[in-house]
C-alpha atoms as a PDB file:
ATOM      1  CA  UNK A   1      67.199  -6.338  11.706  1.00  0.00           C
ATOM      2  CA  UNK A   2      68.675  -3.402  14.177  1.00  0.00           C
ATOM      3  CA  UNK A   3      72.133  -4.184  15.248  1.00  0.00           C
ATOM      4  CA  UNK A   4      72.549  -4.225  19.299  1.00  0.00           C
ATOM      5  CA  UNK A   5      75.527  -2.734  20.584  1.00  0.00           C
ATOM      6  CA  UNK A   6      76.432  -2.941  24.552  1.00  0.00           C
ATOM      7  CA  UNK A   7      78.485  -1.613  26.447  1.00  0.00           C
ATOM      8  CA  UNK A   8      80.851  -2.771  29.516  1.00  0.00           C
ATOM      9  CA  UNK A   9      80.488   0.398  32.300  1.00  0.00           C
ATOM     10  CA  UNK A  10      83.166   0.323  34.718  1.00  0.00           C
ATOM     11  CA  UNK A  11      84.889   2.713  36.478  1.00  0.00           C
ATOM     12  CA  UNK A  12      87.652   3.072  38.762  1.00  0.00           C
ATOM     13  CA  UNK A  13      87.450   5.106  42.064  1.00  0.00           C
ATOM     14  CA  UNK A  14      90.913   6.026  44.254  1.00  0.00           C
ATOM     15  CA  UNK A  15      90.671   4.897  47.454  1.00  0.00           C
ATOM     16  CA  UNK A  16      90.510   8.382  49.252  1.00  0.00           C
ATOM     17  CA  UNK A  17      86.979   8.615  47.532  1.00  0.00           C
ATOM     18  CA  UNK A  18      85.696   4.812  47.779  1.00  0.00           C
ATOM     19  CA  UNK A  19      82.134   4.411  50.153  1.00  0.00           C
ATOM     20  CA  UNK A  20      81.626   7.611  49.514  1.00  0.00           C
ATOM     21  CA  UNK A  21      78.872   6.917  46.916  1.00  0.00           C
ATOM     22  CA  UNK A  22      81.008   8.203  43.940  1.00  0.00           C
ATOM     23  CA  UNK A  23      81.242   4.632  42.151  1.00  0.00           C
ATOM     24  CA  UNK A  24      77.094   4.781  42.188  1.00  0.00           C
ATOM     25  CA  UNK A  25      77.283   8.796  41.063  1.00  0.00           C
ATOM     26  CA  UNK A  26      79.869   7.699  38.026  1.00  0.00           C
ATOM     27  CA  UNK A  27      78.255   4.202  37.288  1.00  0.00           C
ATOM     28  CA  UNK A  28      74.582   5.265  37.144  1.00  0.00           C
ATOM     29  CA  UNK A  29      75.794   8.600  35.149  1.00  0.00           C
ATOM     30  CA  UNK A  30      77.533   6.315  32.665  1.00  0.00           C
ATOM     31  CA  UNK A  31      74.414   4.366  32.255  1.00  0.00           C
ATOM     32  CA  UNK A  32      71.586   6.677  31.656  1.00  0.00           C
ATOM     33  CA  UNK A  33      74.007   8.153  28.806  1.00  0.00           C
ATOM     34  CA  UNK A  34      74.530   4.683  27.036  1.00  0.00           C
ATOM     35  CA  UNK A  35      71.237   4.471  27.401  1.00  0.00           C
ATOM     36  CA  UNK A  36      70.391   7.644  25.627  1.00  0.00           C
ATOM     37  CA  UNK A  37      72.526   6.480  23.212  1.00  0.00           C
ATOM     38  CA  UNK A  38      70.389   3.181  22.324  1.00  0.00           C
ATOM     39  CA  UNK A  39      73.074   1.046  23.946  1.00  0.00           C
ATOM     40  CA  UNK A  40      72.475  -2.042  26.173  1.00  0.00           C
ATOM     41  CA  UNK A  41      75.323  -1.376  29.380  1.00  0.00           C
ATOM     42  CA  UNK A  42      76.342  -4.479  31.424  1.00  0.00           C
ATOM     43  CA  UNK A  43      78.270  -4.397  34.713  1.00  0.00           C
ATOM     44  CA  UNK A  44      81.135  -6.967  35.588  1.00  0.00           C
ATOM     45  CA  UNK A  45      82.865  -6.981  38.912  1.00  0.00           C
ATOM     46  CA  UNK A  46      85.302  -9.771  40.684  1.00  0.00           C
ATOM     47  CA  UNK A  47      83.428 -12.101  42.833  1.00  0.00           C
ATOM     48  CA  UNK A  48      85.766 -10.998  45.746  1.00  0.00           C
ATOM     49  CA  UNK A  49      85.126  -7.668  45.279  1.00  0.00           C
ATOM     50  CA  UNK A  50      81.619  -7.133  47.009  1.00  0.00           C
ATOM     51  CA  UNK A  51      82.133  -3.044  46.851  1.00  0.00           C
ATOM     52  CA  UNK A  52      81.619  -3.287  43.131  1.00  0.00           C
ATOM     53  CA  UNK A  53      78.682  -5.732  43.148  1.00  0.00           C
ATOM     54  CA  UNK A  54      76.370  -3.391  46.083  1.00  0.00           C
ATOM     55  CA  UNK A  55      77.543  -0.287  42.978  1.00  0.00           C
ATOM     56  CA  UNK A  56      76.177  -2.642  40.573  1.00  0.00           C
ATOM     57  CA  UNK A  57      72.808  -3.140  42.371  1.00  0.00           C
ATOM     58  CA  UNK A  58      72.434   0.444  43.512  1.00  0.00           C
ATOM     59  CA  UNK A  59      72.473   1.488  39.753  1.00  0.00           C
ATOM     60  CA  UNK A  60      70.009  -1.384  38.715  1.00  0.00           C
ATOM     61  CA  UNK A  61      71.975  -3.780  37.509  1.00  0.00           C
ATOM     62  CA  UNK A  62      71.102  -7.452  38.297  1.00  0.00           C
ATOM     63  CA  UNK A  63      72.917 -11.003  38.262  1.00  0.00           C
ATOM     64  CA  UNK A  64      72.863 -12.311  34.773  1.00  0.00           C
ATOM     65  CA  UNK A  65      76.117 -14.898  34.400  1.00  0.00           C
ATOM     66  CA  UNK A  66      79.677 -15.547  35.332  1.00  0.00           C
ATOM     67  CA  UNK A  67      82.574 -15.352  33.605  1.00  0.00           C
ATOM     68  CA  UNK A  68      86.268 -16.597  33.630  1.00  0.00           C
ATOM     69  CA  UNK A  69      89.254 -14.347  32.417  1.00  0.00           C
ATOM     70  CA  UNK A  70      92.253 -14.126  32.667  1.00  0.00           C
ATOM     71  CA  UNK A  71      95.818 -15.524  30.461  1.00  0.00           C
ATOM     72  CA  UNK A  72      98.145 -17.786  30.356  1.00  0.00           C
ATOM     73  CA  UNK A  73     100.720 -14.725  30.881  1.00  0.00           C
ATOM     74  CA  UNK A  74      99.238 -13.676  34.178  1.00  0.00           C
ATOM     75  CA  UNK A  75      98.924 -17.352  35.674  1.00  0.00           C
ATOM     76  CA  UNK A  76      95.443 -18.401  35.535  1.00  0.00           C
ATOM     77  CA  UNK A  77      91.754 -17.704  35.298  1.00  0.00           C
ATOM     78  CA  UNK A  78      89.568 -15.272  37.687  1.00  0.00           C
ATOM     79  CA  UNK A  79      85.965 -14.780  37.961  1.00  0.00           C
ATOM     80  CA  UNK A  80      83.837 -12.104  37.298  1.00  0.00           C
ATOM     81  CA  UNK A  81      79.547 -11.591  37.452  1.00  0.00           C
ATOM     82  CA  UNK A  82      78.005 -10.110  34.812  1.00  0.00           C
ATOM     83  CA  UNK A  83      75.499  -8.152  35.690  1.00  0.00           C
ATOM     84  CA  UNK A  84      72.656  -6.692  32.710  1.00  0.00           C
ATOM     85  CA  UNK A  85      70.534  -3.650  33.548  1.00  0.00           C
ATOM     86  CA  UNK A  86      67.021  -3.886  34.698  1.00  0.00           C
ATOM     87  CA  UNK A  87      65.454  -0.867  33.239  1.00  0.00           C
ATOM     88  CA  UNK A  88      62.139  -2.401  34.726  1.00  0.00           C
ATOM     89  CA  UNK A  89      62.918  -1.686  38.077  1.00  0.00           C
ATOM     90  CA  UNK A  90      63.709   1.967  37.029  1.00  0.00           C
END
């Protein structure tokens, strides 16, 4: 049985560059190499943060689940959607 190993892509982008399409450059850049590498990538992004969600689309990614994190040491639990890639629509 071959072992499946994913990968969380994220990346950060400083404000002076944001809507500038660099999150899409980095994010679909990331992908095609975990890709390459016989890795599955997923995507998660805050559901208040809509920014991240239109990178995760751009690059393929689609809606899969939603998650809660967070700890007891930061005061409570946030949400995030996963997102898997759709190498289909590619």
């Amino acid at each position: 049985m071959r072992e499946i190993i994913t990968n969380k892509v994220r990346v950060d982008v400083l404000p002076e560059y944001r809507n500038s399409g660099m999150g899409t450059y980095l994010v679909t850049k990331l992908t095609c190499e975990l890709l390459k590498r016989d890795m599955v990538p997923f995507y998660s992004a805050s559901v208040t943060n809509i920014g991240s969600q239109m990178v995760a689309l751009r690059c393929g990614y689609i809606p899969a689940w939603v998650d809660t994190y967070g700890t007891v040491l930061d005061g409570g639990r946030r949400m995030a959607i996963c997102c898997i890639y759709n190498a289909s629509d590619k």
